[in-house]
N, C-alpha and C. Protein backbone atom coordinates (compact mmCIF):
# COMPACT_ATOMS: atom_id res chain seq x y z
N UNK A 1 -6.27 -20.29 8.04
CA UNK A 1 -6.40 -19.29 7.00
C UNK A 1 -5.05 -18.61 6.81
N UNK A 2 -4.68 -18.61 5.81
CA UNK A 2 -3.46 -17.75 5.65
C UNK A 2 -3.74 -15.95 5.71
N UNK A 3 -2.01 -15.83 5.77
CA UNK A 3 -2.25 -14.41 6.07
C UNK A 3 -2.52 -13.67 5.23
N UNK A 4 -2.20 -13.98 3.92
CA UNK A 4 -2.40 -13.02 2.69
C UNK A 4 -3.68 -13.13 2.15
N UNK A 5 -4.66 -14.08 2.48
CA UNK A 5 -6.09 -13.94 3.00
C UNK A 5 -7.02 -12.86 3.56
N UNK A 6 -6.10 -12.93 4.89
CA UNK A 6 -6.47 -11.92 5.78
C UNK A 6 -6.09 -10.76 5.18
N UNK A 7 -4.73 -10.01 4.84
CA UNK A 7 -4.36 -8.71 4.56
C UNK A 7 -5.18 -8.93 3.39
N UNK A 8 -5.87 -9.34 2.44
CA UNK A 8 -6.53 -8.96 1.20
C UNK A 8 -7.64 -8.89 1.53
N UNK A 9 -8.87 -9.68 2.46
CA UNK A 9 -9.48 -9.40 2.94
C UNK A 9 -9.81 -8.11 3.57
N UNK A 10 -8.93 -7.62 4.28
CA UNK A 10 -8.60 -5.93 5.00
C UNK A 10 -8.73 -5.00 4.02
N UNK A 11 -7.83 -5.20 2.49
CA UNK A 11 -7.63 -4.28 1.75
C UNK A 11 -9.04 -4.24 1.34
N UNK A 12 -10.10 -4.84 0.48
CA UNK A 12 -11.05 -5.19 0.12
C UNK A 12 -12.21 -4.50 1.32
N UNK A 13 -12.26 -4.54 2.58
CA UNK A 13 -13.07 -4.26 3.42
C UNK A 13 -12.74 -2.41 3.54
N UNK A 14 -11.45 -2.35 3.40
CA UNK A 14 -10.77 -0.94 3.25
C UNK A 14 -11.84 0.14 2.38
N UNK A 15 -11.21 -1.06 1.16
CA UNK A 15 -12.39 -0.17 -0.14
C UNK A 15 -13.26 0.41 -0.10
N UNK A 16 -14.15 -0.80 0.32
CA UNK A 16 -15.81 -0.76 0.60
C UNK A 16 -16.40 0.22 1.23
N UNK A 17 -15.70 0.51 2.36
CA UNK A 17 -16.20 1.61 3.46
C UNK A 17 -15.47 2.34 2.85
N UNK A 18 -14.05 2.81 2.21
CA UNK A 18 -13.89 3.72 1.61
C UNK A 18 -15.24 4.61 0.82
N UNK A 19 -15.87 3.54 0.25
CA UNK A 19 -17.05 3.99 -0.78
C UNK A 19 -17.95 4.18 0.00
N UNK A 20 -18.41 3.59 0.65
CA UNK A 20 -19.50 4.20 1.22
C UNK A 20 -19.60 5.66 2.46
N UNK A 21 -18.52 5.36 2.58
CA UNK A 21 -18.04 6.90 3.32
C UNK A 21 -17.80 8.59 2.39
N UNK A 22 -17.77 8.09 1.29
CA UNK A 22 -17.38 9.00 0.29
C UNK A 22 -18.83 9.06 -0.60
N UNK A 23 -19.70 8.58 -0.43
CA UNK A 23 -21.25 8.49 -0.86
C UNK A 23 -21.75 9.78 -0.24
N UNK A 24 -21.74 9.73 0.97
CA UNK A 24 -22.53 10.64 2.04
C UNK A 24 -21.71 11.84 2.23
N UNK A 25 -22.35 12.98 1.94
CA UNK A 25 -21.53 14.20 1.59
C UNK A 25 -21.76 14.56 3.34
N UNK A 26 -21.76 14.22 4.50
CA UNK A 26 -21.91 14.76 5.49
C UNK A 26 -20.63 13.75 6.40
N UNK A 27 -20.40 12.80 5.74
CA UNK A 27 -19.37 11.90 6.51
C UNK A 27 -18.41 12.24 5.74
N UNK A 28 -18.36 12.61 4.50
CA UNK A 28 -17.61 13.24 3.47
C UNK A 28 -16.69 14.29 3.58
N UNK A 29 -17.51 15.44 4.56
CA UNK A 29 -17.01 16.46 4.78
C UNK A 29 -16.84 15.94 6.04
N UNK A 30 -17.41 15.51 7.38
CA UNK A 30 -16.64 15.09 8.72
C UNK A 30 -14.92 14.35 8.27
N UNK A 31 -14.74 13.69 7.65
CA UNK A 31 -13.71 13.06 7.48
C UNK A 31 -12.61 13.98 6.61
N UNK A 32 -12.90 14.67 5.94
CA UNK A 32 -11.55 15.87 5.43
C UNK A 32 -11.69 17.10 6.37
N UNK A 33 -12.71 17.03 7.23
CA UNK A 33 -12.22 18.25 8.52
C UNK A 33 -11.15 17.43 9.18
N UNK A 34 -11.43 16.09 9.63
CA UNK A 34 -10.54 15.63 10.24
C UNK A 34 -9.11 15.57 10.00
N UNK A 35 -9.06 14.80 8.93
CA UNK A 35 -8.03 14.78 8.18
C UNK A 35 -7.24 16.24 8.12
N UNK A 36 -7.74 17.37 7.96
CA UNK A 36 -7.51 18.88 8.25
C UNK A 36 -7.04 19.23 9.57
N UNK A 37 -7.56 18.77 10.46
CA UNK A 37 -7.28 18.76 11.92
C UNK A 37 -5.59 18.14 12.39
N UNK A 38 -5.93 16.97 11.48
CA UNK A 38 -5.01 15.72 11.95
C UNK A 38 -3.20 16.01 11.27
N UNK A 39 -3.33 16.94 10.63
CA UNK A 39 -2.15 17.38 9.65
C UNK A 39 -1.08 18.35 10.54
N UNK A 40 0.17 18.12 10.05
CA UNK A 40 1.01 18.99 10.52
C UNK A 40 0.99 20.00 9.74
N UNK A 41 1.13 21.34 10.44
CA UNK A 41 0.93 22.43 9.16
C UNK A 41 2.59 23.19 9.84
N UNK A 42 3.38 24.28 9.09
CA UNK A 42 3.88 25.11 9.00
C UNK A 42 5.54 24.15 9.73
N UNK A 43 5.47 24.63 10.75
CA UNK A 43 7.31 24.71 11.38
C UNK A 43 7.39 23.31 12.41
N UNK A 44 5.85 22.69 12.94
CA UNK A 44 5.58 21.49 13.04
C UNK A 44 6.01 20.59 12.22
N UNK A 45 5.53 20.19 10.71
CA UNK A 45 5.51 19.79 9.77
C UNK A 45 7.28 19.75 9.38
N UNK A 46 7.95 20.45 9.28
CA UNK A 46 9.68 20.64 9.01
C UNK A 46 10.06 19.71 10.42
N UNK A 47 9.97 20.18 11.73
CA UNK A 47 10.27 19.46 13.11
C UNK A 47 10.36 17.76 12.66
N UNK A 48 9.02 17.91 12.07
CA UNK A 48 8.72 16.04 12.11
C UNK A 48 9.53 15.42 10.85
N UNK A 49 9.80 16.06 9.71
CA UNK A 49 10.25 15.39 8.77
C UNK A 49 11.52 15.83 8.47
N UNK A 50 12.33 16.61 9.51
CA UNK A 50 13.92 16.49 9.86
C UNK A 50 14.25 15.54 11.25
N UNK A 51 12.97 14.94 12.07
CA UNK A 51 13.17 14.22 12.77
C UNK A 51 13.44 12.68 11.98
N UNK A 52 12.19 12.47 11.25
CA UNK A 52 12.40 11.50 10.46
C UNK A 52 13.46 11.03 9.65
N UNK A 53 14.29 12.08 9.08
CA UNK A 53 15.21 12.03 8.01
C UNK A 53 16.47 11.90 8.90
N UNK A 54 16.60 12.26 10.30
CA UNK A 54 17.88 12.21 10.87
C UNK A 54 16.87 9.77 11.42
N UNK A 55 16.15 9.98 11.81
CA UNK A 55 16.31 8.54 12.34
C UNK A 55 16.31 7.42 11.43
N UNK A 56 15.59 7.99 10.43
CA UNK A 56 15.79 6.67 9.01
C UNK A 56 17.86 7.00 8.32
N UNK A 57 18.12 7.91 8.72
CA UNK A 57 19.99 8.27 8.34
C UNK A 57 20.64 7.66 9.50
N UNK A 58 20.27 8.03 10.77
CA UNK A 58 20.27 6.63 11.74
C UNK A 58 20.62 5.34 11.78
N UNK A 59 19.29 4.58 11.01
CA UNK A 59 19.32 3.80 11.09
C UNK A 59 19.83 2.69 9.91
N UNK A 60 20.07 3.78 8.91
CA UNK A 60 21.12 3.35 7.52
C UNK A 60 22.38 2.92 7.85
N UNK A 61 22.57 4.01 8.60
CA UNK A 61 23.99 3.79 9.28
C UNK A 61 24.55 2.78 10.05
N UNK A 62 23.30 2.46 11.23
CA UNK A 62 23.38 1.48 12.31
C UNK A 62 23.41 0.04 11.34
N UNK A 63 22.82 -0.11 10.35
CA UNK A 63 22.57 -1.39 9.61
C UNK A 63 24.21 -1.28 8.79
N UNK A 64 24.86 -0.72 8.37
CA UNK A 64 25.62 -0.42 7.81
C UNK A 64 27.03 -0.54 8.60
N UNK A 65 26.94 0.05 9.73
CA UNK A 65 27.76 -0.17 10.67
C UNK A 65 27.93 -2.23 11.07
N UNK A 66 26.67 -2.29 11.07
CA UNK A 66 26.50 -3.34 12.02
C UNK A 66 26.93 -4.86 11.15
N UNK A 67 26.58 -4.78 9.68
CA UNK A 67 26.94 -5.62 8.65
C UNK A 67 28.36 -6.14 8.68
N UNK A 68 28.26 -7.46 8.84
CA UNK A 68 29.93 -8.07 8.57
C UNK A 68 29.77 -8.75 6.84
């Protein structure tokens, strides 16, 4: 079976339970508490996405450097 089979398969199975999770207003609301939970909020949130921005500038560099 090829792979782009499989990853479309995934996306497609994604959906599905997307929908049916979003049907039921009680899994509905369990899943955006979570999602609420799961979030960086305030001076967290800055930490992680000046961490990010220095390792993806990183790694621009390192590829850049490293190119003959």
């Amino acid at each position: 079976m090829r792979v782009t089979y499989i990853i479309l398969a995934l996306l497609v199975f994604s959906a599905v339970l997307s929908m049916l999770i979003s049907q039921d207003p009680e899994k509905s609301a369990a899943l955006s508490q979570m999602y609420r939970d799961a979030a960086f909020t305030g001076a967290t949130r800055e930490i992680v996405i000046a961490a990010l921005a220095i390792g993806l500038g990183g790694f621009i560099v390192y590829l850049t450097m490293t190119r003959r």
